[in-house]
PDB file of N, CA and C in Angstrom:
ATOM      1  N   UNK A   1      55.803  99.232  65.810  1.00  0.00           N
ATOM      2  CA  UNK A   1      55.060  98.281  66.616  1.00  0.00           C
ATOM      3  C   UNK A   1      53.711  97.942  65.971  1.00  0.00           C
ATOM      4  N   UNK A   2      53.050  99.220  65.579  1.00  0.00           N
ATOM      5  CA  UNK A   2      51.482  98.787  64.830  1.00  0.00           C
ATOM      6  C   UNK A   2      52.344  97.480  63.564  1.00  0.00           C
ATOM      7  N   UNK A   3      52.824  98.043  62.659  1.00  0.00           N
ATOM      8  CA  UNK A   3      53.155  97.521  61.673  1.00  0.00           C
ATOM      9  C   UNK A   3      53.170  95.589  61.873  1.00  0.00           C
ATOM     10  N   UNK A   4      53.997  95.312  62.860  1.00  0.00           N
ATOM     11  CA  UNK A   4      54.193  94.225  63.644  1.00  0.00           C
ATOM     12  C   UNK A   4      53.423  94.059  63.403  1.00  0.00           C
ATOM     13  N   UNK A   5      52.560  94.158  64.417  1.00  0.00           N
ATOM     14  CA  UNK A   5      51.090  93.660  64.701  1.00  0.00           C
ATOM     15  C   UNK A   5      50.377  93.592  63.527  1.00  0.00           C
ATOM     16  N   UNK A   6      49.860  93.820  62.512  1.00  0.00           N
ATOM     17  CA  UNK A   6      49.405  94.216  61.715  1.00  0.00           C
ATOM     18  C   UNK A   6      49.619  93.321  60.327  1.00  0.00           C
ATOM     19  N   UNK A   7      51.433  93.068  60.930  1.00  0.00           N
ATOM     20  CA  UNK A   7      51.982  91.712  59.799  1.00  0.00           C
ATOM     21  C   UNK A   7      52.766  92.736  58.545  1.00  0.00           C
ATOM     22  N   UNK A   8      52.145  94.120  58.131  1.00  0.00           N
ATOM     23  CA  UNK A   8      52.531  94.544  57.439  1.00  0.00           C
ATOM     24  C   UNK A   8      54.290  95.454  57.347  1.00  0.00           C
ATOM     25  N   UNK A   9      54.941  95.054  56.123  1.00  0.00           N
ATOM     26  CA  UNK A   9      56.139  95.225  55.552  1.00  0.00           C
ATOM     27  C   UNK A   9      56.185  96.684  55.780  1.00  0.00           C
ATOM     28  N   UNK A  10      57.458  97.662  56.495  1.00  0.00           N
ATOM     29  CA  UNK A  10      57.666  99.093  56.732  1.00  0.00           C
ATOM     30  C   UNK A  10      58.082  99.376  55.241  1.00  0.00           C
ATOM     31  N   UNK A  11      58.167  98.763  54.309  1.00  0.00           N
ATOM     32  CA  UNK A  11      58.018  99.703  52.872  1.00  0.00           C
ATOM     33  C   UNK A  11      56.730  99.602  52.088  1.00  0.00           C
ATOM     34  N   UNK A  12      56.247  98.562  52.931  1.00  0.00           N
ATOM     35  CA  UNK A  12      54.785  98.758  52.096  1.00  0.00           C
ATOM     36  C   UNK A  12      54.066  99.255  52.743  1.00  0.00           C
ATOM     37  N   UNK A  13      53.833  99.790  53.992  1.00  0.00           N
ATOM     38  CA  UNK A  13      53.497 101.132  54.593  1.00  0.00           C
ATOM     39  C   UNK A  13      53.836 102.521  54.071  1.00  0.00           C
ATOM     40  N   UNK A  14      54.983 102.234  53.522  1.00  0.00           N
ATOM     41  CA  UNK A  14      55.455 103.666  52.930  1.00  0.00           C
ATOM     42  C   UNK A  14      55.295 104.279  51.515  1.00  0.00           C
ATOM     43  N   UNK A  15      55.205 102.897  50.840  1.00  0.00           N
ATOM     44  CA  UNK A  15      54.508 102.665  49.467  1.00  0.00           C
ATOM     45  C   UNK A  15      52.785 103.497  49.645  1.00  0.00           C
ATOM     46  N   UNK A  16      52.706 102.593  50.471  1.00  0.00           N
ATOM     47  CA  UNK A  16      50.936 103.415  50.045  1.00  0.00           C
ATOM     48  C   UNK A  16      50.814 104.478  50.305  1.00  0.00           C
ATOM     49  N   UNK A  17      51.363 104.951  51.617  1.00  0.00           N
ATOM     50  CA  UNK A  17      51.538 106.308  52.044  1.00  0.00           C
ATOM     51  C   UNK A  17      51.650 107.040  50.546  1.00  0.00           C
ATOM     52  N   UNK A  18      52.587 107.264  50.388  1.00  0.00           N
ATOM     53  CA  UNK A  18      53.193 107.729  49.104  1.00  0.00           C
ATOM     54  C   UNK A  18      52.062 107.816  47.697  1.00  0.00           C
ATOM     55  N   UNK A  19      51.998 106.440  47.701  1.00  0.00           N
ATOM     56  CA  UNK A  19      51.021 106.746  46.668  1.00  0.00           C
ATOM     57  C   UNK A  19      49.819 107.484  47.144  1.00  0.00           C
ATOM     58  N   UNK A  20      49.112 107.768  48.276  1.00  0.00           N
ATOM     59  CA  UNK A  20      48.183 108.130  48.727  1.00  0.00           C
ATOM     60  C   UNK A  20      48.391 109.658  48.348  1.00  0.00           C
ATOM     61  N   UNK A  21      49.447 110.116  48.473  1.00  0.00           N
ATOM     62  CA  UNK A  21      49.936 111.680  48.321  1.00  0.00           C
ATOM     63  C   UNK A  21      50.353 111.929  46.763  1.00  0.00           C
ATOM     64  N   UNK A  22      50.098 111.043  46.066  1.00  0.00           N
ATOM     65  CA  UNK A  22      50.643 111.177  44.713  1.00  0.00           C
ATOM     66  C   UNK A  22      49.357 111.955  43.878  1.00  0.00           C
ATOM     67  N   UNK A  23      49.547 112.845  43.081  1.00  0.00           N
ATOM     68  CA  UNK A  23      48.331 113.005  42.267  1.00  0.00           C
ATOM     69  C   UNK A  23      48.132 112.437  41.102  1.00  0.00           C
ATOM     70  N   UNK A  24      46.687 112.264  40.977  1.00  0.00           N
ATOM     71  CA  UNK A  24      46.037 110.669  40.247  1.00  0.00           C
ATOM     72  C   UNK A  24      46.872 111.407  38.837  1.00  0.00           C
ATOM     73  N   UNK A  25      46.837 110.077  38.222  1.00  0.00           N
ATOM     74  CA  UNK A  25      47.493 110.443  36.647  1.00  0.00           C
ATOM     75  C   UNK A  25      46.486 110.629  35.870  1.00  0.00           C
ATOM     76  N   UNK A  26      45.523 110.065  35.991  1.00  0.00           N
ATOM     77  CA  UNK A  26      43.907 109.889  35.106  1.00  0.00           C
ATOM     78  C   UNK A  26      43.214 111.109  35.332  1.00  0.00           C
ATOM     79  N   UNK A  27      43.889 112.147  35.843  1.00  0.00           N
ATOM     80  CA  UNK A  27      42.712 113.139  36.505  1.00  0.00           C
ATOM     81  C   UNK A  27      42.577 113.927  35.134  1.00  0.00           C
ATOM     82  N   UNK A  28      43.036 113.777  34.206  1.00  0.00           N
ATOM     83  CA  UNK A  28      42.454 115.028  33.196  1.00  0.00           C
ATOM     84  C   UNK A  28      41.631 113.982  32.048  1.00  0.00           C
ATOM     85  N   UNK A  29      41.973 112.962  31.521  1.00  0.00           N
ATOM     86  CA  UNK A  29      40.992 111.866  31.378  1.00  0.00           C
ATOM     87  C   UNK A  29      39.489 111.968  32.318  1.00  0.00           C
ATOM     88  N   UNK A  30      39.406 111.740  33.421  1.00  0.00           N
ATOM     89  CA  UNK A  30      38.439 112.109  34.221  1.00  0.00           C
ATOM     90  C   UNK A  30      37.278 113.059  33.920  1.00  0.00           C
ATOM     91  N   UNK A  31      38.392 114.431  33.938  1.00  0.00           N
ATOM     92  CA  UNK A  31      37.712 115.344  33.594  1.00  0.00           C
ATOM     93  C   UNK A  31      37.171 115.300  32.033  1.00  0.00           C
ATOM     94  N   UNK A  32      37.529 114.717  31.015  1.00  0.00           N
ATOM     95  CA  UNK A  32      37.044 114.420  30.165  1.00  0.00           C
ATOM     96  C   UNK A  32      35.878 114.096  30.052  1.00  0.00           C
ATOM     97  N   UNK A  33      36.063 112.719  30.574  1.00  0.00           N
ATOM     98  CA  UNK A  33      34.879 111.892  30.503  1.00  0.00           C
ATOM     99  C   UNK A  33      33.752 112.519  30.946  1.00  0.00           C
ATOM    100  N   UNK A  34      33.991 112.919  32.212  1.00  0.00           N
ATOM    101  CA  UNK A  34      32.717 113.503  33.130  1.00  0.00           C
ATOM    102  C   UNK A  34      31.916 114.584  32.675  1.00  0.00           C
ATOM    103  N   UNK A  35      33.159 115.861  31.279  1.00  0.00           N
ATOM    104  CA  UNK A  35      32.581 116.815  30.373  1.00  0.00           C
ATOM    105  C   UNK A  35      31.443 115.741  29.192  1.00  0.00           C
ATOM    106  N   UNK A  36      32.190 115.240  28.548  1.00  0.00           N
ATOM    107  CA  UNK A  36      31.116 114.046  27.486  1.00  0.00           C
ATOM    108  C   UNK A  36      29.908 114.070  28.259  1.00  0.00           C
ATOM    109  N   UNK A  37      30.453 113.435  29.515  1.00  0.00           N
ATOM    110  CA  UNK A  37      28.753 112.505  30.177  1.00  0.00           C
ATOM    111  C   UNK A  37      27.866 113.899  30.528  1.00  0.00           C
ATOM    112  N   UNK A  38      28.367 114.822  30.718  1.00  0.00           N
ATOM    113  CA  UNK A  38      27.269 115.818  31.139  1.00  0.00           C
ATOM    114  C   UNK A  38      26.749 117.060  29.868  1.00  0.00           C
ATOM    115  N   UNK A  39      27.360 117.157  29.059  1.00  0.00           N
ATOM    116  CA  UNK A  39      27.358 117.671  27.821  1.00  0.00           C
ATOM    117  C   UNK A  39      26.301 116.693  27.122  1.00  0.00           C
ATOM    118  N   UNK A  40      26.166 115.930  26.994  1.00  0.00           N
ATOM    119  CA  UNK A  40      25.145 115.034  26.495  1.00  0.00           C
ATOM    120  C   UNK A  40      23.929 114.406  27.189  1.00  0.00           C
ATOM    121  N   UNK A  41      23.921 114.953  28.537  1.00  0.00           N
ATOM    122  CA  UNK A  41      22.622 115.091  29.387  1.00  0.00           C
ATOM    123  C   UNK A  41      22.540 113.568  30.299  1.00  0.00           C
ATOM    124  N   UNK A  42      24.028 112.807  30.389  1.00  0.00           N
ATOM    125  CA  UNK A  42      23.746 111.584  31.267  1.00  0.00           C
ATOM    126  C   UNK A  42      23.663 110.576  29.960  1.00  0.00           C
ATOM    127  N   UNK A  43      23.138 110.735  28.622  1.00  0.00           N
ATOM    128  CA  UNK A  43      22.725 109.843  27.986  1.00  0.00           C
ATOM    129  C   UNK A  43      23.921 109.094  27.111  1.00  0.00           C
ATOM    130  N   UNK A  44      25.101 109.837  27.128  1.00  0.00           N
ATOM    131  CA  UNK A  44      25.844 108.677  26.808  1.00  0.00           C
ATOM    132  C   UNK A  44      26.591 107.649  27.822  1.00  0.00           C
ATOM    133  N   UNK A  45      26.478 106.322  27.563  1.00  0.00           N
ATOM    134  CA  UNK A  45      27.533 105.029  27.668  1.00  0.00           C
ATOM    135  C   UNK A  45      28.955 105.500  27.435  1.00  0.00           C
ATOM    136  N   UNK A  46      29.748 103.612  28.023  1.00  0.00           N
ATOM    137  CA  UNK A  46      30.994 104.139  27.911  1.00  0.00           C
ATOM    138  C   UNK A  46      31.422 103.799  26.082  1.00  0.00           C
ATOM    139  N   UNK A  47      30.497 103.094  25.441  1.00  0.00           N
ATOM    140  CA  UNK A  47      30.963 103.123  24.299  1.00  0.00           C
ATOM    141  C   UNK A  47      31.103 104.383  23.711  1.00  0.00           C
ATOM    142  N   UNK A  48      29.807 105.374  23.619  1.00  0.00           N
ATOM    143  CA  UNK A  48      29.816 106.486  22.888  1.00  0.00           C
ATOM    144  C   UNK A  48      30.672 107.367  23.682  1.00  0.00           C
ATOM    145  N   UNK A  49      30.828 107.746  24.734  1.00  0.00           N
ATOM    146  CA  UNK A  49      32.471 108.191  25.210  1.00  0.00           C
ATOM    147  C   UNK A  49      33.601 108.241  24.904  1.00  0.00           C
ATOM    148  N   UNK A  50      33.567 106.854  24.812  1.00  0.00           N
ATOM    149  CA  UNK A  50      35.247 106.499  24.071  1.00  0.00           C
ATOM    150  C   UNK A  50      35.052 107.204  22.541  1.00  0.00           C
ATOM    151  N   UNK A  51      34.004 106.861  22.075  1.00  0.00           N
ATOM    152  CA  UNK A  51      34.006 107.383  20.894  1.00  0.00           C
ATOM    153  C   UNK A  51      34.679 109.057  20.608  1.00  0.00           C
ATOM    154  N   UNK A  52      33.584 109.545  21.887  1.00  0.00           N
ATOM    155  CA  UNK A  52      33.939 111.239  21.566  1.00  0.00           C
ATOM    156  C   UNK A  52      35.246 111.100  22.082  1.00  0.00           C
ATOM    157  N   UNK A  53      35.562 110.709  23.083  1.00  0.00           N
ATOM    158  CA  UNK A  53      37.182 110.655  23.335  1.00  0.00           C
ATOM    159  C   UNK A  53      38.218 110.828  22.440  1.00  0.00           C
ATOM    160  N   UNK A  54      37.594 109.838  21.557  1.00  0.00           N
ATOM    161  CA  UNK A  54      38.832 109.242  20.389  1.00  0.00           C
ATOM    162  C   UNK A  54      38.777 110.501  19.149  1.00  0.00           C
ATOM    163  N   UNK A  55      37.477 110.888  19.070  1.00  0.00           N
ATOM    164  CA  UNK A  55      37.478 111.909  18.237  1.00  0.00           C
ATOM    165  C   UNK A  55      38.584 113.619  18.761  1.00  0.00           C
ATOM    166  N   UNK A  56      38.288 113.593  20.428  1.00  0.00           N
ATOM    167  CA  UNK A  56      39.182 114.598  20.667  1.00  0.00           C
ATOM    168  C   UNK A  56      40.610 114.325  20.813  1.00  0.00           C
ATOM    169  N   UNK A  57      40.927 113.059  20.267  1.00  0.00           N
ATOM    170  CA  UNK A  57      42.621 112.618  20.328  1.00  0.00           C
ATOM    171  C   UNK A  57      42.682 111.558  21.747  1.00  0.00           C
ATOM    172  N   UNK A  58      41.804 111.322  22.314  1.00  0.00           N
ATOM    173  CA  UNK A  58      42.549 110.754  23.361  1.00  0.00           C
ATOM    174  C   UNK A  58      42.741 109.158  22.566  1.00  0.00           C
ATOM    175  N   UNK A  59      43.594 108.564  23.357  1.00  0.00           N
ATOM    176  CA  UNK A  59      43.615 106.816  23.139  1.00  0.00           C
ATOM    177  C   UNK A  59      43.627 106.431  24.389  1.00  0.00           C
ATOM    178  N   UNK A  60      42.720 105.698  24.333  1.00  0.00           N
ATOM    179  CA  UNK A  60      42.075 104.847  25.112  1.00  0.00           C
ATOM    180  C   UNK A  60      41.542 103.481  24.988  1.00  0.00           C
ATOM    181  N   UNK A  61      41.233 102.479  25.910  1.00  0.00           N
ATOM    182  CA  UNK A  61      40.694 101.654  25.483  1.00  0.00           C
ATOM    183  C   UNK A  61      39.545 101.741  25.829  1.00  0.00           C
ATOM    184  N   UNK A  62      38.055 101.022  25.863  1.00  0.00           N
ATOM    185  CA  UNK A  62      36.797 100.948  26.199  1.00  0.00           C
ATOM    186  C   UNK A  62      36.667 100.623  27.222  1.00  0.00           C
ATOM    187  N   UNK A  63      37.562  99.647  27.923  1.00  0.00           N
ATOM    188  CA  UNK A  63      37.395  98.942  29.403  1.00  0.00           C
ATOM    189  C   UNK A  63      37.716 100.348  30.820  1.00  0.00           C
ATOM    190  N   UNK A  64      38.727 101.058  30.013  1.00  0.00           N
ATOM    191  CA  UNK A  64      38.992 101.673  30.597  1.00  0.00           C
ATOM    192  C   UNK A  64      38.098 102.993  30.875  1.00  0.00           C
ATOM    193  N   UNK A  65      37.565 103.332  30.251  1.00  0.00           N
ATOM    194  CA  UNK A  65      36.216 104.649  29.947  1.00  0.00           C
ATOM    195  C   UNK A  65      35.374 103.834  30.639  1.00  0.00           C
ATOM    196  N   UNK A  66      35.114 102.455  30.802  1.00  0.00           N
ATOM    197  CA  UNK A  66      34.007 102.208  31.630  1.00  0.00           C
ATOM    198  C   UNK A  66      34.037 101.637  32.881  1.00  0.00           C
ATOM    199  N   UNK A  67      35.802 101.763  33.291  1.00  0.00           N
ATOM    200  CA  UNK A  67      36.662 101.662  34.529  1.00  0.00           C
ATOM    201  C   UNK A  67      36.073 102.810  34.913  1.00  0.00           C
ATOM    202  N   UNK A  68      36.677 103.830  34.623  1.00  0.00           N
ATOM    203  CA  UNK A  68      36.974 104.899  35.158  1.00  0.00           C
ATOM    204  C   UNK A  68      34.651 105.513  35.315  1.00  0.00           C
ATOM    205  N   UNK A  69      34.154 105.621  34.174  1.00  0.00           N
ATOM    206  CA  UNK A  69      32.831 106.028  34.470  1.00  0.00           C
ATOM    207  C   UNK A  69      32.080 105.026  35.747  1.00  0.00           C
ATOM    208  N   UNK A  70      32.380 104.336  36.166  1.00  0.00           N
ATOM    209  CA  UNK A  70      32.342 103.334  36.829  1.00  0.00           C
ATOM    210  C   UNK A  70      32.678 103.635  38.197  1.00  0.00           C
ATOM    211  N   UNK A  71      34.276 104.750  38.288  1.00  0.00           N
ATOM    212  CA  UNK A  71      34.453 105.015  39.765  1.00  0.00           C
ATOM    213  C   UNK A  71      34.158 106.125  40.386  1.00  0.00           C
ATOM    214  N   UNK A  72      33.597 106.639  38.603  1.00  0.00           N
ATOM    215  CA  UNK A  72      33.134 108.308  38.875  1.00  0.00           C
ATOM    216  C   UNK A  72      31.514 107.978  39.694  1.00  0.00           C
ATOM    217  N   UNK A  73      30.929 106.909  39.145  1.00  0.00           N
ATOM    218  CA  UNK A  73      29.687 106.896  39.642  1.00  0.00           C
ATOM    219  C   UNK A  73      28.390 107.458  38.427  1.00  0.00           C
ATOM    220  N   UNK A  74      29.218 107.065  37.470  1.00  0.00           N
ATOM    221  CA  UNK A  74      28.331 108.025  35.832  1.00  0.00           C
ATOM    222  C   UNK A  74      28.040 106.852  35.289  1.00  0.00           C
ATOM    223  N   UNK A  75      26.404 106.667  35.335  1.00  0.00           N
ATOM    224  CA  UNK A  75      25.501 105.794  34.818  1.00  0.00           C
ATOM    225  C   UNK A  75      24.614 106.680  34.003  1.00  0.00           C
ATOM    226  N   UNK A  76      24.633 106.090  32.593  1.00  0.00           N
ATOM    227  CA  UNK A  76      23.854 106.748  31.532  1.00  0.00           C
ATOM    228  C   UNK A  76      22.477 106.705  31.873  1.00  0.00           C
ATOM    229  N   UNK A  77      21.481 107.508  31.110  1.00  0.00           N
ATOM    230  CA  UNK A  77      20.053 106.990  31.488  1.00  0.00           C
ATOM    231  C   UNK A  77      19.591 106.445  30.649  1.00  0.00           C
ATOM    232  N   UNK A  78      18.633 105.205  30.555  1.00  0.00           N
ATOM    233  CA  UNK A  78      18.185 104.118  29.456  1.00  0.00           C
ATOM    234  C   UNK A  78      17.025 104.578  29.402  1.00  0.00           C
ATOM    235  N   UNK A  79      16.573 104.855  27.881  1.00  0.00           N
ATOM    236  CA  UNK A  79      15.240 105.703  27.938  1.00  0.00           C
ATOM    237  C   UNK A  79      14.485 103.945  27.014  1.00  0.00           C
ATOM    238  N   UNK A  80      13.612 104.235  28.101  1.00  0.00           N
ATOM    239  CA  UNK A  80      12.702 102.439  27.532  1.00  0.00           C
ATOM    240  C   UNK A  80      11.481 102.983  26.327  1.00  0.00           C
ATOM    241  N   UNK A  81      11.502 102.174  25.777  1.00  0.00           N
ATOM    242  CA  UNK A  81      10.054 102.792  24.940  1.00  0.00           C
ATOM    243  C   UNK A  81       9.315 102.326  26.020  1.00  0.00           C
ATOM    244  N   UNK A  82       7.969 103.212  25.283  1.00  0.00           N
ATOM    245  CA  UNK A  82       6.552 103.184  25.989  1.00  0.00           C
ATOM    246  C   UNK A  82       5.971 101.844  25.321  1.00  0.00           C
ATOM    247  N   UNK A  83       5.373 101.076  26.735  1.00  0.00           N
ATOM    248  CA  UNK A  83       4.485  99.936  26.327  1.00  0.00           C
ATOM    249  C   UNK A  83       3.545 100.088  25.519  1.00  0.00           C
ATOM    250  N   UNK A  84       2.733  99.921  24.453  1.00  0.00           N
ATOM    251  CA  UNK A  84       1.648 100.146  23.953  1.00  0.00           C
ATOM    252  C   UNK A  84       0.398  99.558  24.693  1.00  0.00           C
ATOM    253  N   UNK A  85      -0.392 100.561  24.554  1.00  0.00           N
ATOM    254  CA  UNK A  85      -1.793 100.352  25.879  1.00  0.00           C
ATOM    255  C   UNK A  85      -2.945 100.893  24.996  1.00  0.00           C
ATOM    256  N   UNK A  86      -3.614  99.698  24.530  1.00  0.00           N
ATOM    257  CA  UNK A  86      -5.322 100.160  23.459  1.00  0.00           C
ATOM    258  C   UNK A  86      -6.121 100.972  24.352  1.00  0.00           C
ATOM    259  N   UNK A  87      -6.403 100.379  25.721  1.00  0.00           N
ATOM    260  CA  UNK A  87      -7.254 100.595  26.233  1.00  0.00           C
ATOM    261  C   UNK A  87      -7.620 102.398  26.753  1.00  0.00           C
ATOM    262  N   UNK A  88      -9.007 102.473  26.261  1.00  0.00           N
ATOM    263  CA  UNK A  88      -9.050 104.141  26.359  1.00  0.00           C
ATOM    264  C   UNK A  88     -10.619 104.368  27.300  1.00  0.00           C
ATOM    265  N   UNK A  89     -10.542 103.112  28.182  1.00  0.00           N
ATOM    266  CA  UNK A  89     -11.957 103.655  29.115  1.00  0.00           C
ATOM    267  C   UNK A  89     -13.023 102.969  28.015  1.00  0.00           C
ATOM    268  N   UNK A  90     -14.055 103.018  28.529  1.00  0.00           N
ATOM    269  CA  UNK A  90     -15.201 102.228  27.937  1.00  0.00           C
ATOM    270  C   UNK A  90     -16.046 103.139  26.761  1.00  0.00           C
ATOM    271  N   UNK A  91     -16.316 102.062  25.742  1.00  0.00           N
ATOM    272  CA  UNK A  91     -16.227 102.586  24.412  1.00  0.00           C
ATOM    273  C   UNK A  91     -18.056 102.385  24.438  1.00  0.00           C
ATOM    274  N   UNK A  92     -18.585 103.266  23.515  1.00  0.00           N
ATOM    275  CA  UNK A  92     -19.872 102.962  23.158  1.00  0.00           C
ATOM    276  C   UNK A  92     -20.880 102.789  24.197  1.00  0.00           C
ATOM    277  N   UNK A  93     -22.222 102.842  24.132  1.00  0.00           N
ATOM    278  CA  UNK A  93     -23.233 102.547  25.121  1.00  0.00           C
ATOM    279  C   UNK A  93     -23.275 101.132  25.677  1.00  0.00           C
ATOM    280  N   UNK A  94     -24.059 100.783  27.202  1.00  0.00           N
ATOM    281  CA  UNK A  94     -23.766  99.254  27.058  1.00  0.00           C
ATOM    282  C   UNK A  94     -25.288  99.024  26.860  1.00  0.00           C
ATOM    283  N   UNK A  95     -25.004  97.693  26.300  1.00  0.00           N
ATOM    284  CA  UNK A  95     -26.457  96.987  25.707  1.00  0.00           C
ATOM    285  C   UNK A  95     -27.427  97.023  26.801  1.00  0.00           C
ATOM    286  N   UNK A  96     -28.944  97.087  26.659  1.00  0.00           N
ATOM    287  CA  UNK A  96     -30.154  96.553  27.726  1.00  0.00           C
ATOM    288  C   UNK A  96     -30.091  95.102  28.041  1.00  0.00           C
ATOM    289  N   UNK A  97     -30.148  94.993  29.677  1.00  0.00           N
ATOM    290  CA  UNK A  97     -30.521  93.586  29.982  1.00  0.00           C
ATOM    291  C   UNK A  97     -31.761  93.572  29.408  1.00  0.00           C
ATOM    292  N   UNK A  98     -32.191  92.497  28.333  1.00  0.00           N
ATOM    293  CA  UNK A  98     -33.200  92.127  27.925  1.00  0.00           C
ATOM    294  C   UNK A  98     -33.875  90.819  28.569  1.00  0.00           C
ATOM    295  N   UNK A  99     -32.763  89.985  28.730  1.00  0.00           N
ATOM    296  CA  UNK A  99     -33.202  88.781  29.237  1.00  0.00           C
ATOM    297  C   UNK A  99     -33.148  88.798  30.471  1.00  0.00           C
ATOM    298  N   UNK A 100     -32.779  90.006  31.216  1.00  0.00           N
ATOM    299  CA  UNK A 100     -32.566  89.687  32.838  1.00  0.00           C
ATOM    300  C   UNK A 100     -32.611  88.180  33.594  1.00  0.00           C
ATOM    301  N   UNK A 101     -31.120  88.038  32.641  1.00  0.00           N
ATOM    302  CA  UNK A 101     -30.484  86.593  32.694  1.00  0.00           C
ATOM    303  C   UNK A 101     -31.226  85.501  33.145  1.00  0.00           C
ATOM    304  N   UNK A 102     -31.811  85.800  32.514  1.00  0.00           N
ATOM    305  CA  UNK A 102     -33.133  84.118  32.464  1.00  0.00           C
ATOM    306  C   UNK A 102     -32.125  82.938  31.104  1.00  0.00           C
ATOM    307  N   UNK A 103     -31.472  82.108  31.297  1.00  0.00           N
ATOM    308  CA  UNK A 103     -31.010  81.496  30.389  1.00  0.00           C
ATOM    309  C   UNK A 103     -31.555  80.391  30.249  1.00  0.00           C
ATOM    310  N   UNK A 104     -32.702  79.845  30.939  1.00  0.00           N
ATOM    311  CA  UNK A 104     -33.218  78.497  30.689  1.00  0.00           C
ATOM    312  C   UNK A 104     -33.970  78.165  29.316  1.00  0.00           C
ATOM    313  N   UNK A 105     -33.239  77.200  28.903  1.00  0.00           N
ATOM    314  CA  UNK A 105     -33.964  76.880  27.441  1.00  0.00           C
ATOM    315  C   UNK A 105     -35.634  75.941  27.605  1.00  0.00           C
ATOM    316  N   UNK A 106     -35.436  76.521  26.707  1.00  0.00           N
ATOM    317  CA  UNK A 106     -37.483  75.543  26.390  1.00  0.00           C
ATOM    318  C   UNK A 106     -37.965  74.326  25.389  1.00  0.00           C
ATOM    319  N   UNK A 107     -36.540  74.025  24.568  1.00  0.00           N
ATOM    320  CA  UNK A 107     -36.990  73.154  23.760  1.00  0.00           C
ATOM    321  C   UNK A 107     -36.254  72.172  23.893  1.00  0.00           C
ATOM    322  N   UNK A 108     -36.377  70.912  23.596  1.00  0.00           N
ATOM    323  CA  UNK A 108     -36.094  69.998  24.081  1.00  0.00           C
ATOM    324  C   UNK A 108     -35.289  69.306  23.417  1.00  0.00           C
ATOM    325  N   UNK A 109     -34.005  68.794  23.672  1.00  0.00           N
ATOM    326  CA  UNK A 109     -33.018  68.304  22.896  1.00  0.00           C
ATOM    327  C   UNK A 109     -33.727  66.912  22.159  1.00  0.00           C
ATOM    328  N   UNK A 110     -32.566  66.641  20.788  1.00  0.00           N
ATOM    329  CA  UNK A 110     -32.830  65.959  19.773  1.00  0.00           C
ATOM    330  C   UNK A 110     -32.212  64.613  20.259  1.00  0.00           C
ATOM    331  N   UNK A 111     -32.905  63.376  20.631  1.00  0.00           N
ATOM    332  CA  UNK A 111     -31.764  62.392  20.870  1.00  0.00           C
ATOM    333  C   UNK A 111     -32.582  61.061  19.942  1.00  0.00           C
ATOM    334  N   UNK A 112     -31.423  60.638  19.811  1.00  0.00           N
ATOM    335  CA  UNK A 112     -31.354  59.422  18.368  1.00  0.00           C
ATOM    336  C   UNK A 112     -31.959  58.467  18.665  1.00  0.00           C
TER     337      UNK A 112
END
């Protein structure tokens, strides 16, 4: 009766069921990946993954290492360089007001 209602096919209820109880095929891949990403402190991507992957025999493709790091929730960390910043606080003595900003001139312009 749910099914009815619902619109959905009694084998494709049973399909998912099923697959729901199936154990994942990727699970030792998984565990792979997730050894790389933490063995290397978070800092590798899915490129350099696949890489070590490929070095321990697996085959794989790249889409897939960054499928799967992707559903694990394994985001590398991007280390930014540091901005460069001169400034170190105020340098040297500051000058005497001498003129205690009197700027009025006294001589009298040149006109033609």
């Amino acid at each position: 009766m749910l099914l009815d209602i619902a619109g959905i096919a009694r084998s494709t209820f049973f399909y998912h069921q099923a697959r729901l109880q199936a154990p994942d095929p990727q699970e030792a891949l998984k565990r792979a990946v997730t050894e790389i990403f933490k063995k290397n402190h978070g800092r590798y991507g899915h490129r350099r993954v696949h890489i070590e992957l490929a070095k321990q025999g697996w085959r794989t493709a790249k889409k897939t290492v960054l499928k799967l790091m992707r559903t694990l929730g394994l985001v590398c960390k991007v280390r930014r360089k540091k901005r460069y910043n001169s400034y170190r606080g105020e340098q040297g003595a500051v000058a005497p007001n001498v003129l205690n900003r009197d700027f009025e001139a006294t001589a009298r312009t040149r006109s033609g």
